[in-house]
C-alpha atoms as a PDB file:
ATOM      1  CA  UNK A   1      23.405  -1.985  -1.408  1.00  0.00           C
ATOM      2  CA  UNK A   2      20.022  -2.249  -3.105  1.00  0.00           C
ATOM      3  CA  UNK A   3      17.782   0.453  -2.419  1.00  0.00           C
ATOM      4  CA  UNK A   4      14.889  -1.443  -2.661  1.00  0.00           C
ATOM      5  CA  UNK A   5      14.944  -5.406  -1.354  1.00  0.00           C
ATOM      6  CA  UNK A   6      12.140  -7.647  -2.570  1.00  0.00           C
ATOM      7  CA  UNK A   7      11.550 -11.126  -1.203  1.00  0.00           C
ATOM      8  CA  UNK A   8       8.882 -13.606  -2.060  1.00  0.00           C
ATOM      9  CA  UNK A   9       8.014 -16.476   0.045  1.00  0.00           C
ATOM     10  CA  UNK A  10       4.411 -18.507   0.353  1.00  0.00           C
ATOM     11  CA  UNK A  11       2.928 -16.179  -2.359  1.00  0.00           C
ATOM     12  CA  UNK A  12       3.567 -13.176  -0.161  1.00  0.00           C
ATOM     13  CA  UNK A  13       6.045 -10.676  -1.366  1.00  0.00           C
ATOM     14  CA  UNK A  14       7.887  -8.331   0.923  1.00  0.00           C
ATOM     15  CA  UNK A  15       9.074  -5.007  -0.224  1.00  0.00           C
ATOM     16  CA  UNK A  16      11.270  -3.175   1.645  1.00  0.00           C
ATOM     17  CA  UNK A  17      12.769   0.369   1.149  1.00  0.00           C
ATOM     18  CA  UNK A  18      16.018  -0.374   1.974  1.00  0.00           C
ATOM     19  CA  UNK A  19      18.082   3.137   2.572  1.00  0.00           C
ATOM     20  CA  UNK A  20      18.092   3.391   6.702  1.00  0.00           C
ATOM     21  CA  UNK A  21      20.800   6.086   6.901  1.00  0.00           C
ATOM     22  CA  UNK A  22      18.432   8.187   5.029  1.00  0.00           C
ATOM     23  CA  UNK A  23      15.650   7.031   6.794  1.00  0.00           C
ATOM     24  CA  UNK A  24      14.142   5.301   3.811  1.00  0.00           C
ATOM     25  CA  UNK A  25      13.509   8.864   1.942  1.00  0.00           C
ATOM     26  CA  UNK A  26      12.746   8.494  -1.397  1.00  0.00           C
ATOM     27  CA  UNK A  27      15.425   9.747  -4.103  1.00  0.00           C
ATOM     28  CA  UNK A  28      15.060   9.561  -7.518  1.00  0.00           C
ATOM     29  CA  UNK A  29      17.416   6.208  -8.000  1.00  0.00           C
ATOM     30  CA  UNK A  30      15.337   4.543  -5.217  1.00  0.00           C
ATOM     31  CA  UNK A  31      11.790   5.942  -6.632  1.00  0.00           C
ATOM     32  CA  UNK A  32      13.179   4.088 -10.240  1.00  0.00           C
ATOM     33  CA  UNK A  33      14.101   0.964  -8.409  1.00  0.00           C
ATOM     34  CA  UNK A  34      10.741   0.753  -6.672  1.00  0.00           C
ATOM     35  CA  UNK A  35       9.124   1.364  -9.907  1.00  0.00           C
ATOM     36  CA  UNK A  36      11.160  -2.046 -11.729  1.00  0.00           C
ATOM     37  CA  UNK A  37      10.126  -4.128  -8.508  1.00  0.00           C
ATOM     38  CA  UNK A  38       6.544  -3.287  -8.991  1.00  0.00           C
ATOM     39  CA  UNK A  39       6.328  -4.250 -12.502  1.00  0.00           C
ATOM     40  CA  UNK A  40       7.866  -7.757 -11.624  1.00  0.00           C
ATOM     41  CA  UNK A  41       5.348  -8.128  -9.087  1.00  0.00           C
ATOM     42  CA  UNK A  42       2.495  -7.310 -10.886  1.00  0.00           C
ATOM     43  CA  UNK A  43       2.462 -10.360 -13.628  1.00  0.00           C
ATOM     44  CA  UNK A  44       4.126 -12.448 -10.984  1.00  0.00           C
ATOM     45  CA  UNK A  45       1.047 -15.263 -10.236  1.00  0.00           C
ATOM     46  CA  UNK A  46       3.095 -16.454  -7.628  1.00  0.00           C
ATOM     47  CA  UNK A  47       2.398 -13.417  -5.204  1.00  0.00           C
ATOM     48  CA  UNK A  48      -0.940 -13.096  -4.076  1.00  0.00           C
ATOM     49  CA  UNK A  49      -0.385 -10.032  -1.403  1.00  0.00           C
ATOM     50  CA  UNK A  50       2.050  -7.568  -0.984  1.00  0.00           C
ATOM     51  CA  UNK A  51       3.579  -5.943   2.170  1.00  0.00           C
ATOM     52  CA  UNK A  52       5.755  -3.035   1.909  1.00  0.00           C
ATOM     53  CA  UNK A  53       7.838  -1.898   5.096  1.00  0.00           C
ATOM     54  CA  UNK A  54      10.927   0.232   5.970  1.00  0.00           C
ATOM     55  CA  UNK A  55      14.624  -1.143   6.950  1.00  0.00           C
ATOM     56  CA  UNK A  56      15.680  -0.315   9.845  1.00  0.00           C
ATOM     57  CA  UNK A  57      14.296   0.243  13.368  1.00  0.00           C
ATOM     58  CA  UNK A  58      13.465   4.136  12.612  1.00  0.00           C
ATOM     59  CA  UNK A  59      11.217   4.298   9.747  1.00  0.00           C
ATOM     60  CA  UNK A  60       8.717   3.255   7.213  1.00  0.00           C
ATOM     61  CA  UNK A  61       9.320   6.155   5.436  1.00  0.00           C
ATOM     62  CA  UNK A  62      10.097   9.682   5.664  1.00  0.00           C
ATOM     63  CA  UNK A  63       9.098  11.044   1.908  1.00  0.00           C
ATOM     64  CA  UNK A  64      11.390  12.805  -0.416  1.00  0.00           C
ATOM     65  CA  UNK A  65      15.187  12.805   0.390  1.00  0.00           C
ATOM     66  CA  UNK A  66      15.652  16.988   1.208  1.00  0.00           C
ATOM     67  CA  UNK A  67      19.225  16.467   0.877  1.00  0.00           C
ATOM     68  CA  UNK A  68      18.590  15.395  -2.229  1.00  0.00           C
ATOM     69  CA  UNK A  69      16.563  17.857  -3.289  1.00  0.00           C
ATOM     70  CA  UNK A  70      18.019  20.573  -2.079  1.00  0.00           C
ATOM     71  CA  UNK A  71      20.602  20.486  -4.937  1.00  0.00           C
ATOM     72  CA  UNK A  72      17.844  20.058  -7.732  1.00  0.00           C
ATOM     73  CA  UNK A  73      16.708  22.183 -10.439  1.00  0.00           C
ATOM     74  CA  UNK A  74      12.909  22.983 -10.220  1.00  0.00           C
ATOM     75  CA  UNK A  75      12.851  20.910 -13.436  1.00  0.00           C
ATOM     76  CA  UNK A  76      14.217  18.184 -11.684  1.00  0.00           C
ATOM     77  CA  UNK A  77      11.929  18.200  -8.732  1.00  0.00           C
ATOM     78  CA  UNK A  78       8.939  18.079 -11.194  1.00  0.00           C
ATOM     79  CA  UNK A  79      10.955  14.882 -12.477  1.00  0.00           C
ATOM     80  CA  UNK A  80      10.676  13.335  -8.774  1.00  0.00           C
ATOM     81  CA  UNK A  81       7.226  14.876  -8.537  1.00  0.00           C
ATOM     82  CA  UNK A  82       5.692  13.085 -11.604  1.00  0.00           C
ATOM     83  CA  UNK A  83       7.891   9.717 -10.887  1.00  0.00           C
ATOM     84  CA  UNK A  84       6.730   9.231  -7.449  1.00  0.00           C
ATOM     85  CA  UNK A  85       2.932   9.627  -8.703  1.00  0.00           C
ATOM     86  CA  UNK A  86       3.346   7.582 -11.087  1.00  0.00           C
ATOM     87  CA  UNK A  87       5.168   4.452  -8.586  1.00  0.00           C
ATOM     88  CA  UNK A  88       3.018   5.383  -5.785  1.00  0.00           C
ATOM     89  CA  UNK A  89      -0.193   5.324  -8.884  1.00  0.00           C
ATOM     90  CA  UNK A  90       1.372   1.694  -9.815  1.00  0.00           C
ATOM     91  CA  UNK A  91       0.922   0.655  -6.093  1.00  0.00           C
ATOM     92  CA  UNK A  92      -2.813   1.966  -5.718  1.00  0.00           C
ATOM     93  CA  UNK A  93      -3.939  -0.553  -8.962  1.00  0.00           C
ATOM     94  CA  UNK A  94      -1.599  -3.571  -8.207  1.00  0.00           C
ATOM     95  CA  UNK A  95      -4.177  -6.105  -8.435  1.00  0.00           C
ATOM     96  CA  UNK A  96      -3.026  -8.219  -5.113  1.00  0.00           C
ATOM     97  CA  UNK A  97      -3.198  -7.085  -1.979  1.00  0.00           C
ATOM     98  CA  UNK A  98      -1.554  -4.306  -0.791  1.00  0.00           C
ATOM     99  CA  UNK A  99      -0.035  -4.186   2.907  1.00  0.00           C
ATOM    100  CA  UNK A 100       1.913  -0.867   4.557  1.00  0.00           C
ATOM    101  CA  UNK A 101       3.673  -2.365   7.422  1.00  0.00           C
ATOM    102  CA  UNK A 102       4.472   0.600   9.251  1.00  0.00           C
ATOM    103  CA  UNK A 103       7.945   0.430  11.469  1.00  0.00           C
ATOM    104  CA  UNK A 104       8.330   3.403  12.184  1.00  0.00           C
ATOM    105  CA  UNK A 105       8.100   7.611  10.953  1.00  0.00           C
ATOM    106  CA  UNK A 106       6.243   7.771   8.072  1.00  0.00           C
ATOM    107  CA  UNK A 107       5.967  11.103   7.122  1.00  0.00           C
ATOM    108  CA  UNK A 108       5.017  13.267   3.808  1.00  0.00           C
ATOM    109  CA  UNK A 109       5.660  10.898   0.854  1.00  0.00           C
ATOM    110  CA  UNK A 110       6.512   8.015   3.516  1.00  0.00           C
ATOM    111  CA  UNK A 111       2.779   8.218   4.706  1.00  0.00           C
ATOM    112  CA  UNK A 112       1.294   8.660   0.800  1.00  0.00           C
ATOM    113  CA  UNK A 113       2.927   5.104   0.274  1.00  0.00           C
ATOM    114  CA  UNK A 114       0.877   4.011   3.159  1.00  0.00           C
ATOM    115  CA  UNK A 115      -2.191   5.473   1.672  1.00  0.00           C
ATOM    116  CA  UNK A 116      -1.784   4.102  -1.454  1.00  0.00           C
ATOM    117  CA  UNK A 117      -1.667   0.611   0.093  1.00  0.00           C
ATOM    118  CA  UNK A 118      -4.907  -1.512   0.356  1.00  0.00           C
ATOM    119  CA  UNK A 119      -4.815  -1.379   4.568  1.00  0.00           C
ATOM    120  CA  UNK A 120      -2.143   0.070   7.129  1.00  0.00           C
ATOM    121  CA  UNK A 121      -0.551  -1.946  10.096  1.00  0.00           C
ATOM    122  CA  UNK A 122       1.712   0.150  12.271  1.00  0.00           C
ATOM    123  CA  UNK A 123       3.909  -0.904  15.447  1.00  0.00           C
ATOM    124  CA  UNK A 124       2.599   0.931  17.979  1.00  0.00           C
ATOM    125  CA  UNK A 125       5.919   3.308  18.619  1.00  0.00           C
ATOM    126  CA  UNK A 126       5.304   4.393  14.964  1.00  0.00           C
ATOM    127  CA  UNK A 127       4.494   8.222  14.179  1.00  0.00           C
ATOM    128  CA  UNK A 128       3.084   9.032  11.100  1.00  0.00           C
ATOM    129  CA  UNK A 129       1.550  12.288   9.216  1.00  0.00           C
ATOM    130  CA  UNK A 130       0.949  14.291   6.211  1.00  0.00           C
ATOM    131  CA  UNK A 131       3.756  17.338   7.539  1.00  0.00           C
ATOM    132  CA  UNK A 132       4.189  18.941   3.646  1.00  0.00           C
ATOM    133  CA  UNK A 133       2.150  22.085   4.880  1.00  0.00           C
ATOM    134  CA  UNK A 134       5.427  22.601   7.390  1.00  0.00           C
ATOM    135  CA  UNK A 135       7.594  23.151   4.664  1.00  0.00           C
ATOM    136  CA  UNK A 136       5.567  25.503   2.749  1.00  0.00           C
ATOM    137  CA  UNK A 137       4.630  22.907   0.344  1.00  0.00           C
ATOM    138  CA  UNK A 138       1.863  20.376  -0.364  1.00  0.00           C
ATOM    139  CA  UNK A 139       1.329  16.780  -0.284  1.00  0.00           C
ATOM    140  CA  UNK A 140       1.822  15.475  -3.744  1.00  0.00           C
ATOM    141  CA  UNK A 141       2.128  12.195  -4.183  1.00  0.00           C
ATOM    142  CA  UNK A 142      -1.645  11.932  -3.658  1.00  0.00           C
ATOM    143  CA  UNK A 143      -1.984  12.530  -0.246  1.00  0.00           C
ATOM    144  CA  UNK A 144      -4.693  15.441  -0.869  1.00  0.00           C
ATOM    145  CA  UNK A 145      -7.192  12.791  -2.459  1.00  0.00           C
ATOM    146  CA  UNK A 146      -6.205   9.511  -0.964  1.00  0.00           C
ATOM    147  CA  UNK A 147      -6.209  10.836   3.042  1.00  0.00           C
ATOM    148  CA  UNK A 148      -9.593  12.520   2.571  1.00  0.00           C
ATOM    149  CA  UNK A 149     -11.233   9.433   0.522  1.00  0.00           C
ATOM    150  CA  UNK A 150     -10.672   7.408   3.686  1.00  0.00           C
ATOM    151  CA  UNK A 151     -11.196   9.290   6.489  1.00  0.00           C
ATOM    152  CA  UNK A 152     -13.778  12.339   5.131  1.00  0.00           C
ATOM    153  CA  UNK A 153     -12.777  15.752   4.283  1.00  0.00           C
ATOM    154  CA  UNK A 154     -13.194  17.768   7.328  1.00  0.00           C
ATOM    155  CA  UNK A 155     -10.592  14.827   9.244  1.00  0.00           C
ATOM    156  CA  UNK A 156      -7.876  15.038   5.937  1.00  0.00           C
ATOM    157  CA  UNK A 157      -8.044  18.878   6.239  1.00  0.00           C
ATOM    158  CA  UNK A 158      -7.403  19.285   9.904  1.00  0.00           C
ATOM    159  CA  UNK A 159      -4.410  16.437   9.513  1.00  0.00           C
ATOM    160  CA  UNK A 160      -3.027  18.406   6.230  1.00  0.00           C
ATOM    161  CA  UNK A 161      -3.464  21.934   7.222  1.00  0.00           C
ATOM    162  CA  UNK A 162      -2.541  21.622  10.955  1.00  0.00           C
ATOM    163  CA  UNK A 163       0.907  18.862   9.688  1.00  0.00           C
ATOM    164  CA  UNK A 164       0.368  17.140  12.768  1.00  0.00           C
ATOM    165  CA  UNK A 165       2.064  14.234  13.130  1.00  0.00           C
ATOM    166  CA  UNK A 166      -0.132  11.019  15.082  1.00  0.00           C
ATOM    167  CA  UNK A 167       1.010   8.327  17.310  1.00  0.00           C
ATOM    168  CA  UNK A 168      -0.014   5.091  15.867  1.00  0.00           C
ATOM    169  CA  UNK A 169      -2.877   5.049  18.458  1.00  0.00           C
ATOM    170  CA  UNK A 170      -4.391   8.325  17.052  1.00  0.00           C
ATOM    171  CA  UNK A 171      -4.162   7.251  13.705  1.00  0.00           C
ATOM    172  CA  UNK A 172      -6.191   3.951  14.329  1.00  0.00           C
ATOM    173  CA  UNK A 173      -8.925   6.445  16.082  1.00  0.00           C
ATOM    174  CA  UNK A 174      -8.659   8.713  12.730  1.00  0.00           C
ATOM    175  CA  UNK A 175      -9.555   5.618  10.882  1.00  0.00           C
ATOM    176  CA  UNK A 176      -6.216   5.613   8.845  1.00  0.00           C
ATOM    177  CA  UNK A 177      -4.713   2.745  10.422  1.00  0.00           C
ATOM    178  CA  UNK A 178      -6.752  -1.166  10.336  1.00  0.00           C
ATOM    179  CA  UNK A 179      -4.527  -2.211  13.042  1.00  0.00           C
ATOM    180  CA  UNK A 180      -2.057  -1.261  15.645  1.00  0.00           C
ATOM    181  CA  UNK A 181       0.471  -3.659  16.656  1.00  0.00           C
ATOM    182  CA  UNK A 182       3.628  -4.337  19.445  1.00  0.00           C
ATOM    183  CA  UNK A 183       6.914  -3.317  17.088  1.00  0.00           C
ATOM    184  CA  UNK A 184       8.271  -6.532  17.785  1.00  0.00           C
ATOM    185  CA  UNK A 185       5.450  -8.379  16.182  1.00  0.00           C
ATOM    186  CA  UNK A 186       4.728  -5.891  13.469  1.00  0.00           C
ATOM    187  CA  UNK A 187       5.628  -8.428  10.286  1.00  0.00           C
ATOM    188  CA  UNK A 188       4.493 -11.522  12.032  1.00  0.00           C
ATOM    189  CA  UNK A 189       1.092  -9.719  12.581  1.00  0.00           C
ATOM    190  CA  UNK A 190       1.099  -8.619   8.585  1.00  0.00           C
ATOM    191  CA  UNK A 191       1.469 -12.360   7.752  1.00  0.00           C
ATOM    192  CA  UNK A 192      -0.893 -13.382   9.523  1.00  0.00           C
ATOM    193  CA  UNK A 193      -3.158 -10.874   8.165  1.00  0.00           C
ATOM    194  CA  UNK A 194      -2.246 -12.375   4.453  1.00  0.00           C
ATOM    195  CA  UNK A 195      -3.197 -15.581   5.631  1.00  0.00           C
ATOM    196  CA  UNK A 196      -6.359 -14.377   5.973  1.00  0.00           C
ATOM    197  CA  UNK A 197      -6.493 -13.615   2.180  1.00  0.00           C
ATOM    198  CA  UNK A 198      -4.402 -16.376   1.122  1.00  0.00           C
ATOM    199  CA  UNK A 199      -7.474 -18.695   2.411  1.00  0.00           C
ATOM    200  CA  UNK A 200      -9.169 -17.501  -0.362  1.00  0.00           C
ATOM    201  CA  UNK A 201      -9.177 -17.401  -4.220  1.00  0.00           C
ATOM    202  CA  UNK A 202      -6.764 -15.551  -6.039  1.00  0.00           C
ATOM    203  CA  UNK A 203      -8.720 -14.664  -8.661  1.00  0.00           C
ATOM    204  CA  UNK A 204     -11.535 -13.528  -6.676  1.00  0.00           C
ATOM    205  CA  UNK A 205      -9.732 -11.080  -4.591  1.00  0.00           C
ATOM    206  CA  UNK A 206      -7.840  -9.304  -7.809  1.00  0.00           C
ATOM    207  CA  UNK A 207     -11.784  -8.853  -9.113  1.00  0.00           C
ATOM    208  CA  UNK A 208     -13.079  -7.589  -5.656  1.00  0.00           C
ATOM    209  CA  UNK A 209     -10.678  -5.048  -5.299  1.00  0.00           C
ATOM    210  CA  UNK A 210     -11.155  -4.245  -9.189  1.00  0.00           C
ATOM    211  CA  UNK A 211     -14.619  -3.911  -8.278  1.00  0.00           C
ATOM    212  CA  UNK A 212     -14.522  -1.980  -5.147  1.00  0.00           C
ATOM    213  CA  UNK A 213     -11.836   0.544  -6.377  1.00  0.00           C
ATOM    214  CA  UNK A 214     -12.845   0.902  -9.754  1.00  0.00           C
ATOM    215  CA  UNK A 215     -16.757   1.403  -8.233  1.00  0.00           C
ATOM    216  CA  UNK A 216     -16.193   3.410  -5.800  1.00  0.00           C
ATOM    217  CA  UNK A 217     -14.900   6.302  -8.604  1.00  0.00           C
ATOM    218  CA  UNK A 218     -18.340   6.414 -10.014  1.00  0.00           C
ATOM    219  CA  UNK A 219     -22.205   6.266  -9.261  1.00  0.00           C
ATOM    220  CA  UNK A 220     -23.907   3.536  -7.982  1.00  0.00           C
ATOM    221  CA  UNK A 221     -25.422   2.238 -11.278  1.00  0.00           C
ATOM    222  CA  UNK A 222     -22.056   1.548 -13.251  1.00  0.00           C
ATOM    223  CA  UNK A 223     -20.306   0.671 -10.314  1.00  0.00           C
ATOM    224  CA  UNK A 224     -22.700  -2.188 -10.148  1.00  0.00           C
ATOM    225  CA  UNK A 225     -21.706  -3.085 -13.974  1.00  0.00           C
ATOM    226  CA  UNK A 226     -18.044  -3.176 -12.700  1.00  0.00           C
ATOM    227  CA  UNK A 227     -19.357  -5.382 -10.105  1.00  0.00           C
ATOM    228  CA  UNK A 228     -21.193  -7.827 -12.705  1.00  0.00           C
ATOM    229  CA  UNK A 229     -17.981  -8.001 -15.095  1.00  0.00           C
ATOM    230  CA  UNK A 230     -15.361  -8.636 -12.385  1.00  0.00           C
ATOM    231  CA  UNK A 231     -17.466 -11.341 -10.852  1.00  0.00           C
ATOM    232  CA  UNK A 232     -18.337 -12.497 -14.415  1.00  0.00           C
ATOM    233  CA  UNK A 233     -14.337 -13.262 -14.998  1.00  0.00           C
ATOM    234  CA  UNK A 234     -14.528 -15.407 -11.617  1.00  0.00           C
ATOM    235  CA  UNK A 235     -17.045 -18.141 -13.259  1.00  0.00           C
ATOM    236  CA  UNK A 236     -14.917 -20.018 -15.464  1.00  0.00           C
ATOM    237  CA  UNK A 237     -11.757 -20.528 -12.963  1.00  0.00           C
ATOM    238  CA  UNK A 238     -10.756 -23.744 -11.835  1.00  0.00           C
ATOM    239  CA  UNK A 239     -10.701 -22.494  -8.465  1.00  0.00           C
ATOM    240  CA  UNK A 240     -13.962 -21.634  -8.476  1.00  0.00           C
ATOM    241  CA  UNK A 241     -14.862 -25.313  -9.316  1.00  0.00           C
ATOM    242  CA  UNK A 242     -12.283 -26.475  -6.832  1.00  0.00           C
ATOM    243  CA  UNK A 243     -14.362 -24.326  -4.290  1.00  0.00           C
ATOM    244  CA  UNK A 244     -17.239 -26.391  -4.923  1.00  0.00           C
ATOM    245  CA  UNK A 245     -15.870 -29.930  -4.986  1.00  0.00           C
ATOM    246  CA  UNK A 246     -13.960 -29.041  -1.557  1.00  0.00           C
ATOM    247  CA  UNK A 247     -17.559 -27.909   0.047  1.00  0.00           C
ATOM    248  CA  UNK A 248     -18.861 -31.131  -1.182  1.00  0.00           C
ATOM    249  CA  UNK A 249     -16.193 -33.122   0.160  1.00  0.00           C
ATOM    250  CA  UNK A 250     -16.283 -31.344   3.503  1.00  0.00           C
ATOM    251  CA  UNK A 251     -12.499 -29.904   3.198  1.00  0.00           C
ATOM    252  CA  UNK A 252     -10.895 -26.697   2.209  1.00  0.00           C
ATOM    253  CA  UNK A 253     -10.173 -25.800  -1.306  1.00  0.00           C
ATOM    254  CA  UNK A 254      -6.631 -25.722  -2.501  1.00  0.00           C
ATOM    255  CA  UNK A 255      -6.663 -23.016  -4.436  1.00  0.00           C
ATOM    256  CA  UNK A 256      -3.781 -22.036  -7.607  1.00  0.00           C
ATOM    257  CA  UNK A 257      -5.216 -18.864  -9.205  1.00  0.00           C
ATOM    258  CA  UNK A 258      -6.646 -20.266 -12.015  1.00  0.00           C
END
């Protein structure tokens, strides 16, 4: 059984931790298979967004397998520690898209995968949290700078410090989630929601996200050079000239990422 399915269909990819006996915890085979799917996505022009969700009707995610690493060396859990930053890093700068669609428990490294997605849909029987502090460790899979770059500071330190866990209601009113969902319509709704981006250019979303990430890392003046150059690359596409003829003919663009 693959630990990690990927599908793509109508530019949308959908990756999905695939280990429901374990609750879709991260071990090091499945951090390393996650890591290859990623790469293929990334140069694949076909996808345009990307949803990542959980198997299973339990979970999204819940972080680190503990069986797992319960049997490790320290050196070895610095191995899993550095790999999962560096998959969970590869997610942050994919330049489509990103989706969590959140099934289910997300918890520790489960919910870090969430955060290092572009926006968060949950079902609405999904629990979620940052719980590291309640085994005497720390969120590090960049929890500790992605939680408190979206919701403030004093918000990620309560959540952190306190490991509580949220209902999928309270994490909508921290501001972590975008939307909130019935279970039974929780990939349905995340399509739709690509739709929404598929409707427009390719090219132009990869440089707005470029922009907004990359700008938002530095002051206002250079962010607004990031700004120039990524809408710079958008001039000579063929989509934005498609854009153009369509408005002028009074129909929407068909658009092909060039």
């Amino acid at each position: 059984m693959e630990n990690i399915r990927a599908e793509v269909k109508k530019h949308v990819a959908v990756v999905t931790i695939n280990r429901p006996d374990a609750l879709n915890a991260f071990n090091y085979d499945t951090l390393l298979d996650l890591k290859s799917k990623i790469e293929s996505i990334r140069f694949n022009q076909e996808v345009r967004a990307v949803i990542f969700t959980g198997a299973g009707e339990k979970a999204f995610s819940v972080g680190a397998d503990l069986k797992e690493r319960k049997h490790l060396t320290d050196e070895q859990v610095k191995r899993n520690l550095d790999k999962i930053n560096e998959v969970f890093n590869d997610i942050d700068q994919l330049p489509q898209p990103t989706i969590a669609a959140i099934n289910g428990f997300a918890f520790g490294g489960g919910m870090e995968l969430a955060l290092a997605c572009d926006f968060r849909i949950a079902a609405n029987r999904a629990v979620m949290g940052l719980t590291e502090t309640s085994l005497a460790i720390i969120p590090g899979a960049g929890g500790t700078q992605r939680l408190p770059r979206l919701i403030g500071q004093a918000k990620a330190l309560e959540l952190i410090l306190t490991a509580r866990r949220l209902t999928a209601s309270e994490a909508h009113d921290y501001g972590v989630l975008t939307k909130v969902v019935n279970h039974s319509d929780l990939l349905r709704e995340c399509l739709a929601f690509c739709s929404l981006l598929l409707a427009n250019g390719p090219v132009a979303l990869q440089q707005a996200k470029f922009a907004i990430k990359n700008g938002m890392n530095t002051d206002l003046h250079t962010g607004l050079k990031i700004e120039r150059k990524a809408y710079e690359v958008t001039l000579p596409t063929e989509d934005r000239m498609e854009a153009l003829q369509a408005f002028s003919e009074k129909r929407k663009p068909v658009f092909k990422g060039k």
